[in-house]
N, C-alpha and C. Protein backbone atom coordinates (compact mmCIF):
# COMPACT_ATOMS: atom_id res chain seq x y z
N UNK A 1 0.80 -1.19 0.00
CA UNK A 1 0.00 0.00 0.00
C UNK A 1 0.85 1.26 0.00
N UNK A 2 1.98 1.58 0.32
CA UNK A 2 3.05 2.48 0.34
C UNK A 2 2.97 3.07 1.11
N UNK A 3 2.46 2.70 2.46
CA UNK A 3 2.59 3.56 3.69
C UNK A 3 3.29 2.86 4.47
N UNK A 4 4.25 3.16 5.22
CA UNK A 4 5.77 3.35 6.36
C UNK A 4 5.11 2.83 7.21
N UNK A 5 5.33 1.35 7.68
CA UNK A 5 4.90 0.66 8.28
C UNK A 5 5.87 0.70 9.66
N UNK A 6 5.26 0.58 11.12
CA UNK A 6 5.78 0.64 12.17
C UNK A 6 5.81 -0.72 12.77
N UNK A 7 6.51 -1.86 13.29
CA UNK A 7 6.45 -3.31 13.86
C UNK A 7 6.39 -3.09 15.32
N UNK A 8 4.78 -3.11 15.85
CA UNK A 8 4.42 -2.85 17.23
C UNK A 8 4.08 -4.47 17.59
N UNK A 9 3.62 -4.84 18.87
CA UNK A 9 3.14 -5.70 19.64
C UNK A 9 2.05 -6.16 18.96
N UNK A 10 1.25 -5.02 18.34
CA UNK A 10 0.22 -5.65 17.51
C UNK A 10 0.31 -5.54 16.69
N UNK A 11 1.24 -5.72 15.53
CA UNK A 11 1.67 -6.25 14.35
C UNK A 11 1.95 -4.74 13.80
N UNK A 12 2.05 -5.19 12.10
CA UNK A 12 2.15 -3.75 11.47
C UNK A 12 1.22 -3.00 11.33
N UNK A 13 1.46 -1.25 11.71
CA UNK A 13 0.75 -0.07 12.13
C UNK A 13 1.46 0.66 11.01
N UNK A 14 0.62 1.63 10.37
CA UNK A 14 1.06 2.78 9.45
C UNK A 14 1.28 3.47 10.18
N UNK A 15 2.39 4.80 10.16
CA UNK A 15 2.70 5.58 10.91
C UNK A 15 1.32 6.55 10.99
N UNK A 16 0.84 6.95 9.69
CA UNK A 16 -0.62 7.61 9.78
C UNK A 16 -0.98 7.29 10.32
N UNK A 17 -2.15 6.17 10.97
CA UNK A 17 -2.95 5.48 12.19
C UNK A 17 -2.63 5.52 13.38
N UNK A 18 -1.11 5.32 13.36
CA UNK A 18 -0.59 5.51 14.68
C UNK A 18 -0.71 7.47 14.80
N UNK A 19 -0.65 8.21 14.31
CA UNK A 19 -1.21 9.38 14.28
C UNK A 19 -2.10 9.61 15.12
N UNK A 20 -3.69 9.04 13.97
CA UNK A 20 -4.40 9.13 14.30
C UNK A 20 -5.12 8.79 15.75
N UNK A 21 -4.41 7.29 16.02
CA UNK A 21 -4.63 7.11 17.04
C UNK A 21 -3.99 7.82 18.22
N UNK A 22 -3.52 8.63 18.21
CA UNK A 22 -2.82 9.71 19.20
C UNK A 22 -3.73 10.75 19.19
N UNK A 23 -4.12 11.20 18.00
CA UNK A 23 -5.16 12.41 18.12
C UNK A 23 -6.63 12.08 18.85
N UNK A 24 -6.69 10.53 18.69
CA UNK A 24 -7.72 10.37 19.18
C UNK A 24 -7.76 9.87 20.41
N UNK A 25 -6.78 10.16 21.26
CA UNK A 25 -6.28 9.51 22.34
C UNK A 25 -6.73 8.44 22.74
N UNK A 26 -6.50 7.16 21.67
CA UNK A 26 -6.73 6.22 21.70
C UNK A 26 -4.90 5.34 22.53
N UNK A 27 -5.35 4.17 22.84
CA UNK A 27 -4.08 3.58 23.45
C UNK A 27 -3.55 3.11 21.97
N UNK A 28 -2.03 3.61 22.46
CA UNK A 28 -1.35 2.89 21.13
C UNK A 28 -0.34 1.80 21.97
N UNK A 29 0.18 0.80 20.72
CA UNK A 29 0.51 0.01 20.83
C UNK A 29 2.17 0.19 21.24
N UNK A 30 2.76 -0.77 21.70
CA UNK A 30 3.54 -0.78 21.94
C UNK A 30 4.78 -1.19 20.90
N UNK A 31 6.16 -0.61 20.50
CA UNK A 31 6.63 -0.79 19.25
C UNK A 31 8.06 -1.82 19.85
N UNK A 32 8.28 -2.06 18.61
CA UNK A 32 10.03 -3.31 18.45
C UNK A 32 10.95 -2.08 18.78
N UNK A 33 12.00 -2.21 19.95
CA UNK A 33 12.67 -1.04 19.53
C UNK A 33 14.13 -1.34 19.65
N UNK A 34 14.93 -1.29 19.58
CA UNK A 34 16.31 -2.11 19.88
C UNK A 34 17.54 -1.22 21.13
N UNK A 35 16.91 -1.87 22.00
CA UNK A 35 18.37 -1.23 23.57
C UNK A 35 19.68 -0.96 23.10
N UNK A 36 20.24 -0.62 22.70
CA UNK A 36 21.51 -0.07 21.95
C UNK A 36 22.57 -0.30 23.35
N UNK A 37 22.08 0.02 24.83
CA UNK A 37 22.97 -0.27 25.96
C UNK A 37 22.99 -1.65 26.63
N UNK A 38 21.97 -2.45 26.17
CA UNK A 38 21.93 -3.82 27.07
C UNK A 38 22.24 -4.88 25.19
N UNK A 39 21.96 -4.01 23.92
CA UNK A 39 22.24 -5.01 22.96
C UNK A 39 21.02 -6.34 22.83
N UNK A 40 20.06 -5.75 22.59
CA UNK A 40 18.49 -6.55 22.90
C UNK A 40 17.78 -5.70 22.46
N UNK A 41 16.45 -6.49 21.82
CA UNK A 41 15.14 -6.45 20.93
C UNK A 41 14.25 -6.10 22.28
N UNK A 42 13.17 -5.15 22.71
CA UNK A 42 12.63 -4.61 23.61
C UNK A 42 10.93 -4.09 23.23
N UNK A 43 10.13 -4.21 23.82
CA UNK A 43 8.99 -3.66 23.18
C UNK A 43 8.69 -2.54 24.23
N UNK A 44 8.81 -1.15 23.67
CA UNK A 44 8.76 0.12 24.55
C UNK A 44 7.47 0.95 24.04
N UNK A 45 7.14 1.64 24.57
CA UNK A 45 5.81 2.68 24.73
C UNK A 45 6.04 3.79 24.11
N UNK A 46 4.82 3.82 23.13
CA UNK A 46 5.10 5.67 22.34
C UNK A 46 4.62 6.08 23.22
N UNK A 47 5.21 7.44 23.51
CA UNK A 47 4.92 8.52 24.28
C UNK A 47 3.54 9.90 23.58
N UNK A 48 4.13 9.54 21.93
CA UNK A 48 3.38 10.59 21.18
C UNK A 48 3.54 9.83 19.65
N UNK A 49 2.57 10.31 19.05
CA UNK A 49 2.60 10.35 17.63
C UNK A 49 1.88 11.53 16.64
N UNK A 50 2.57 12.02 16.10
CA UNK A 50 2.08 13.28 15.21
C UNK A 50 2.87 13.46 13.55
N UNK A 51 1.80 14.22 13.19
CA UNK A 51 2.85 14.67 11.50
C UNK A 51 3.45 16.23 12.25
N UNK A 52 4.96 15.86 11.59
CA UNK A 52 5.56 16.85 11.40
C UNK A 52 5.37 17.94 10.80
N UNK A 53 4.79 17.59 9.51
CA UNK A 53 4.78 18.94 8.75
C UNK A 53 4.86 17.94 6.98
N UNK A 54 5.15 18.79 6.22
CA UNK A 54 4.83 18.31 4.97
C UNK A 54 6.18 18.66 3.74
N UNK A 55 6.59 17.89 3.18
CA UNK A 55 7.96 18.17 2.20
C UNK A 55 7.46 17.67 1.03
N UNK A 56 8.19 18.69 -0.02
CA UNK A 56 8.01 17.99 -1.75
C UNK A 56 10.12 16.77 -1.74
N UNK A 57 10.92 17.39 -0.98
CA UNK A 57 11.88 16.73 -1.04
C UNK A 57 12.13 15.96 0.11
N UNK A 58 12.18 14.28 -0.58
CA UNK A 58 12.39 13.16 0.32
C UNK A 58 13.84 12.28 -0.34
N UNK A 59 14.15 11.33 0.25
CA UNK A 59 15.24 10.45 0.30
C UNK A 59 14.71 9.16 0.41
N UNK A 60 15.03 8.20 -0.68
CA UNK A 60 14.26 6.93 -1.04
C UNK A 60 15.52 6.26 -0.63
N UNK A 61 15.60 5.17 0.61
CA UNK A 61 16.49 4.04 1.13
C UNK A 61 16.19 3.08 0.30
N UNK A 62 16.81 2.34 -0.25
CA UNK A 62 16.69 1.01 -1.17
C UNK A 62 17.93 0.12 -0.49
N UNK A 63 17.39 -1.37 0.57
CA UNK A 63 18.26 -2.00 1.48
C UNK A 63 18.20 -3.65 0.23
N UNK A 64 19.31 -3.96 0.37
CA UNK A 64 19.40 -5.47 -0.23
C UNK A 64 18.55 -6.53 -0.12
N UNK A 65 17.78 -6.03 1.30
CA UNK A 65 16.52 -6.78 1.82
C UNK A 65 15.33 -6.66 1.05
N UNK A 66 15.30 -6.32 -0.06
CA UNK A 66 14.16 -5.74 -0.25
C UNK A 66 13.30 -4.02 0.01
N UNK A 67 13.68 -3.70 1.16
CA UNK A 67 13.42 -2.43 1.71
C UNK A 67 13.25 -1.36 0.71
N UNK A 68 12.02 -0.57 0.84
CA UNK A 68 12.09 0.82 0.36
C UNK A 68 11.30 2.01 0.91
N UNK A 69 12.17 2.18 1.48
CA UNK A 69 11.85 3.46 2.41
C UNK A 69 12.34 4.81 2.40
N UNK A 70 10.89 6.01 1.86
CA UNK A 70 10.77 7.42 1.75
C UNK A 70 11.33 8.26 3.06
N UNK A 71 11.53 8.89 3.01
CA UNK A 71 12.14 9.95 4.96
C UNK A 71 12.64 11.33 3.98
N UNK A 72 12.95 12.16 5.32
CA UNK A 72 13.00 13.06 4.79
C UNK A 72 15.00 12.92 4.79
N UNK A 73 15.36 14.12 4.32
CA UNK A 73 17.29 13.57 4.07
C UNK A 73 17.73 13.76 5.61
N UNK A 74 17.05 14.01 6.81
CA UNK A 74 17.60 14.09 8.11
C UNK A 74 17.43 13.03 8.56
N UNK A 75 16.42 12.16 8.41
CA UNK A 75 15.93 11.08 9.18
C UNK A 75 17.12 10.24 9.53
N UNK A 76 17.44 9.79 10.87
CA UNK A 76 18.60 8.51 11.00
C UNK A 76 17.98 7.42 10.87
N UNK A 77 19.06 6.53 10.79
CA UNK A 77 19.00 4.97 10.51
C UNK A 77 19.96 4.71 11.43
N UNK A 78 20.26 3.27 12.35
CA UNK A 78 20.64 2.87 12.90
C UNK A 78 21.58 1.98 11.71
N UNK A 79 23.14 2.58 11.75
CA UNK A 79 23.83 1.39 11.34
C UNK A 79 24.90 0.71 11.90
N UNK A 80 25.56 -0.64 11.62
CA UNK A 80 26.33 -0.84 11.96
C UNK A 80 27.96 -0.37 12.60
N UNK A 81 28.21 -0.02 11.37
CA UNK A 81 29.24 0.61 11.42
C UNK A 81 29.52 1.62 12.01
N UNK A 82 28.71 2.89 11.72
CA UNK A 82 28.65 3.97 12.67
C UNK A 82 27.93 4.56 13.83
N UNK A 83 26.79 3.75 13.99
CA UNK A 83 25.96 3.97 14.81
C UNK A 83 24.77 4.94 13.85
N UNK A 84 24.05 5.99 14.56
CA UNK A 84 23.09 6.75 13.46
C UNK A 84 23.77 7.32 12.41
N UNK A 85 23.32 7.25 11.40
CA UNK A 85 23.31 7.99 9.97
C UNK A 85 22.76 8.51 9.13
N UNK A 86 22.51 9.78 9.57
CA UNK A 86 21.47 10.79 8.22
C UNK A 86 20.85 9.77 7.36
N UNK A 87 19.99 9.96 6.36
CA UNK A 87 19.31 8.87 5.32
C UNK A 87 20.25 9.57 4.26
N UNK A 88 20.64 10.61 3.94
CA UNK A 88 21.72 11.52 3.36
C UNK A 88 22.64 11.16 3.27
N UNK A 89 23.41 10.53 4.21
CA UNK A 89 24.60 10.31 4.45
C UNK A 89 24.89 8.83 3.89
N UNK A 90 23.71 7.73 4.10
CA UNK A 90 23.76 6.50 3.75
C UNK A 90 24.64 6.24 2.54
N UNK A 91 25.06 5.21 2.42
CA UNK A 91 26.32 5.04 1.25
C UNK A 91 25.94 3.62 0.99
N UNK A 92 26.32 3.06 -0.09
CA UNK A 92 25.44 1.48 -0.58
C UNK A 92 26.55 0.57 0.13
N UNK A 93 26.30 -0.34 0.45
CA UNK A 93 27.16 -1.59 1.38
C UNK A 93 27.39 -1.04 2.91
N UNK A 94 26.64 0.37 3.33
CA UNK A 94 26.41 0.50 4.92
C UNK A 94 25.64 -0.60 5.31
N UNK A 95 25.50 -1.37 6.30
CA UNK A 95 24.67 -2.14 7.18
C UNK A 95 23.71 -1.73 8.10
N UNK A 96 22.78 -1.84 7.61
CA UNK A 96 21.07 -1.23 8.70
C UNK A 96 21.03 -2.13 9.80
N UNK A 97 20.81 -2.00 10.78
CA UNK A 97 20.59 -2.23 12.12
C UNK A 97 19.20 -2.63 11.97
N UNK A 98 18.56 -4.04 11.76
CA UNK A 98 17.43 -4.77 11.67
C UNK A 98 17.02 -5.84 12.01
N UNK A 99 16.23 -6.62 12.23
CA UNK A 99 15.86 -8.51 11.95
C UNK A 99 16.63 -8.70 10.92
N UNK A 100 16.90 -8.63 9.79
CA UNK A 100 17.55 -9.18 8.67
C UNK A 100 18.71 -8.48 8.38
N UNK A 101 19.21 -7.75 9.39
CA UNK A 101 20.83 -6.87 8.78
C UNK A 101 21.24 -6.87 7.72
N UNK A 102 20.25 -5.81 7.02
CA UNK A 102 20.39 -5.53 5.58
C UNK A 102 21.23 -4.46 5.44
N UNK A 103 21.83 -4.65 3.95
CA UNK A 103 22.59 -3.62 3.45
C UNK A 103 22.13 -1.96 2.60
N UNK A 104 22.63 -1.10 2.33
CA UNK A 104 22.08 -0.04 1.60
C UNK A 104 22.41 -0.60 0.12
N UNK A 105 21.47 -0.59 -0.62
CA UNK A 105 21.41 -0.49 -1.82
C UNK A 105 21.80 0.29 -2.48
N UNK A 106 20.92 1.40 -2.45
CA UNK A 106 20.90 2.69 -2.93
C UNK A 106 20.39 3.94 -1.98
N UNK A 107 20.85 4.96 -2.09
CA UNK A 107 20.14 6.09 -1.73
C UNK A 107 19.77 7.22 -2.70
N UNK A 108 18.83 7.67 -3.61
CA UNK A 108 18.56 8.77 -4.13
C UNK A 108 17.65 9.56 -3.44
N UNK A 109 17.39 10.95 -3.96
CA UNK A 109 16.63 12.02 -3.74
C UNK A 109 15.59 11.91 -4.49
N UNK A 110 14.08 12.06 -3.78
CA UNK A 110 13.55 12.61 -4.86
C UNK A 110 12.27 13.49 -4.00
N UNK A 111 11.86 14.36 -5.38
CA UNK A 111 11.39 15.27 -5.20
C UNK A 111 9.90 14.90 -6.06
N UNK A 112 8.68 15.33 -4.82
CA UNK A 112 7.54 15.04 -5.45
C UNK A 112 6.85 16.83 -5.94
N UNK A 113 6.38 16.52 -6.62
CA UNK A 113 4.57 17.70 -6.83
C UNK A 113 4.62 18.06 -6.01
N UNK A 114 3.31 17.62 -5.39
CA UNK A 114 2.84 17.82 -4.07
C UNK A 114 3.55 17.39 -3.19
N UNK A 115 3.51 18.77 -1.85
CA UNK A 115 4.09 17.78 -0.81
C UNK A 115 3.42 16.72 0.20
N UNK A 116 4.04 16.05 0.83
CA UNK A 116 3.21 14.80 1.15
C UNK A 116 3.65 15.58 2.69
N UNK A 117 2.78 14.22 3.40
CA UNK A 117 3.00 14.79 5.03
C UNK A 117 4.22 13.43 5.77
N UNK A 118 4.86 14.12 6.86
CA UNK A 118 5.98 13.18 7.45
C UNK A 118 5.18 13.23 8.58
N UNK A 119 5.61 12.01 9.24
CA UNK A 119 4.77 11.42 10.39
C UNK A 119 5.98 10.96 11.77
N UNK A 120 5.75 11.09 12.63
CA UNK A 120 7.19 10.78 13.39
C UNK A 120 6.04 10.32 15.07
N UNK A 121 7.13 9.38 15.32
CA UNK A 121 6.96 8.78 17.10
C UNK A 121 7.80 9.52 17.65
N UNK A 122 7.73 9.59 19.68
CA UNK A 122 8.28 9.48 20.40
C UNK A 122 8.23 8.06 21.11
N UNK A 123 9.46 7.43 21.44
CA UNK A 123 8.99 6.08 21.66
C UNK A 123 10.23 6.37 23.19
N UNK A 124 9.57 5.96 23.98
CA UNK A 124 10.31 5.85 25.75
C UNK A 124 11.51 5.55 25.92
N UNK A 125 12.54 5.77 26.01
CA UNK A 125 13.48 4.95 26.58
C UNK A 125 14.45 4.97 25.92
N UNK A 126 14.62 4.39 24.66
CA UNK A 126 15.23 3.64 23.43
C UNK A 126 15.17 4.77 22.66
N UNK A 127 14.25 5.79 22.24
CA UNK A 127 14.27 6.95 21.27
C UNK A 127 14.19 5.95 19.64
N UNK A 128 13.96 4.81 19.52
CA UNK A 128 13.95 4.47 18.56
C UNK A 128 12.91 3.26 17.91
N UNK A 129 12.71 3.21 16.75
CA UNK A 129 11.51 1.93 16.63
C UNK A 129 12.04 1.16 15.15
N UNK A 130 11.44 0.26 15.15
CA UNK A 130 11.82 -0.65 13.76
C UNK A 130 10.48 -0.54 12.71
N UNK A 131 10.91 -0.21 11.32
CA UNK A 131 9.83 0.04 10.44
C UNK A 131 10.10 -1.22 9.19
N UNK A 132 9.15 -0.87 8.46
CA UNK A 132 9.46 -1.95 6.69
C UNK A 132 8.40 -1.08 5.88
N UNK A 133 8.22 -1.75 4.25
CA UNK A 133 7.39 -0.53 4.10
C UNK A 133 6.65 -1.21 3.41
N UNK A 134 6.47 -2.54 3.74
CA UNK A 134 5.02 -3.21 3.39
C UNK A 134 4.93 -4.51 4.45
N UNK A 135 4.19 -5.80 3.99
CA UNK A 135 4.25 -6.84 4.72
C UNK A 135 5.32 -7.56 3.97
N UNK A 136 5.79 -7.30 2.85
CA UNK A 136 6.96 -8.26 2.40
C UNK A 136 8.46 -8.09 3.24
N UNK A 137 8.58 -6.79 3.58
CA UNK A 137 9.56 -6.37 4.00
C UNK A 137 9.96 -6.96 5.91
N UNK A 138 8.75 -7.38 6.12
CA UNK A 138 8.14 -7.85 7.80
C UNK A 138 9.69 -8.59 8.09
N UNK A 139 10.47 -9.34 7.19
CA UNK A 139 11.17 -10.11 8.03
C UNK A 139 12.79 -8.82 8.10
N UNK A 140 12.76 -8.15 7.39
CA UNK A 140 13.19 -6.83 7.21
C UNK A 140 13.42 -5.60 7.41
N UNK A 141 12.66 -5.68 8.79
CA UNK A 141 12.69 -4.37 9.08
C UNK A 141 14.57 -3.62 9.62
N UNK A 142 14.15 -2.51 9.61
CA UNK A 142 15.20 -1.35 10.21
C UNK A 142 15.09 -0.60 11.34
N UNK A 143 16.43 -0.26 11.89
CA UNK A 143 15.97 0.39 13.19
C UNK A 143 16.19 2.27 12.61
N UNK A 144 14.97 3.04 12.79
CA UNK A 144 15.01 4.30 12.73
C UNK A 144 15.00 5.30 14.46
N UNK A 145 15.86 6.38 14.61
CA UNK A 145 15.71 7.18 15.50
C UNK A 145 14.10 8.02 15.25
N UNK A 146 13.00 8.33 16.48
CA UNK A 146 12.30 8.85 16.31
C UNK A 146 12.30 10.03 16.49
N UNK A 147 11.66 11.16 15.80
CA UNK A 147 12.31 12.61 15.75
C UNK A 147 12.87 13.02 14.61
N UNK A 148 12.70 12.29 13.37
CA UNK A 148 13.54 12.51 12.06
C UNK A 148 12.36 12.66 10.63
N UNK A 149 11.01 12.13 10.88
CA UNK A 149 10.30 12.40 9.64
C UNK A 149 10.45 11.39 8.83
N UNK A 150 9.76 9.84 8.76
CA UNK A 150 9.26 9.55 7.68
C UNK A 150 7.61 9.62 6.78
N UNK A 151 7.43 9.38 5.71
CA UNK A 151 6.72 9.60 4.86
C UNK A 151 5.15 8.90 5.41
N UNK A 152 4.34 9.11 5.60
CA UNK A 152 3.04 7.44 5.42
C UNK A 152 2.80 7.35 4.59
N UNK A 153 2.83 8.08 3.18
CA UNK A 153 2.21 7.34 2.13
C UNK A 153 3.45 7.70 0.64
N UNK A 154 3.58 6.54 -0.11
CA UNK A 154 4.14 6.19 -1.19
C UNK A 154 3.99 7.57 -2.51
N UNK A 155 4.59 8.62 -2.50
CA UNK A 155 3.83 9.60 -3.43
C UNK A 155 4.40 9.23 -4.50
N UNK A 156 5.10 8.08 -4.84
CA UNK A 156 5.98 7.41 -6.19
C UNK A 156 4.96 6.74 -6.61
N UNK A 157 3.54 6.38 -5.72
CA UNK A 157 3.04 5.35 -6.02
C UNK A 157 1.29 5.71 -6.66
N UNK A 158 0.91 7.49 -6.44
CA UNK A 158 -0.02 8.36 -6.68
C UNK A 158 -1.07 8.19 -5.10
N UNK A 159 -2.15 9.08 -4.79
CA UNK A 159 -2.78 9.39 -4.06
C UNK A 159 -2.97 8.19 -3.75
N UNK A 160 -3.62 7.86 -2.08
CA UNK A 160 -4.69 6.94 -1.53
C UNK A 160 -3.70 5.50 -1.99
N UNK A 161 -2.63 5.64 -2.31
CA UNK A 161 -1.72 4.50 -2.17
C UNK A 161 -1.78 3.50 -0.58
């Protein structure tokens, strides 16, 4: 569907819904997030979920895994090698910090029409959550810092994607 899927307790959540469900102060779920100090998979508590704001220029991650994931060029990624890394900065054969420790493929820019809206968590503790950007990607996911702006919906892919 091309919306930025989040891997919570109760399976995959679009970052939109998880939005929504904040506006509607509904209980949200609890997300995958990875302890970076104990080195362990953790399921921690959003604190918040909201859109940031709205960009015509995004940064398309393309991981060896399959992965393809829109953000804006600030958004981090959890990698191996260096720890966080701009989506900007990503370079092809970096290693994503995931279930499937995938590699960068590619990174280009691109720039839509319209701008679309970025959607971002606060998640407790960890400051961070694991995404994919469909159900194929599920065994795939990546660890993103929250606070950086990814996309919910596919604008490569046209409206109501």
């Amino acid at each position: 569907m091309g919306e930025t899927l989040v891997v919570t307790a109760s399976g995959l959540v679009a970052l939109e819904l998880l939005q929504k469900m904040a506006v509607a102060r509904d209980e949200l779920p609890d997300v995958l997030s990875y302890d970076r100090r104990h080195e362990r998979w953790v399921l921690r508590q959003i604190n918040g979920a909201w859109m940031a704001g709205r960009t015509k220029r995004l940064v398309e991650v393309r991981s060896d895994g399959g992965q393809v994931l829109r953000c804006t060029s600030e958004h981090r990624f959890l990698t191996r090698e260096v720890g966080w890394a701009e989506a900007r900065e990503l370079r092809p054969g970096v290693s994503l910090h995931g279930m499937g420790r995938g590699r960068v493929e590619a990174v280009e820019p691109v720039i839509v029409d319209d701008a679309v809206p970025v959607f971002d968590l606060e998640v407790e503790g960890t400051h961070n959550f694991t995404v994919t950007n469909d159900g194929s990607g599920v065994d795939h996911p990546v660890v993103v810092h929250n606070s950086g702006g990814l996309i919910g919906r596919n604008p490569l892919r046209g409206a109501g994607a």
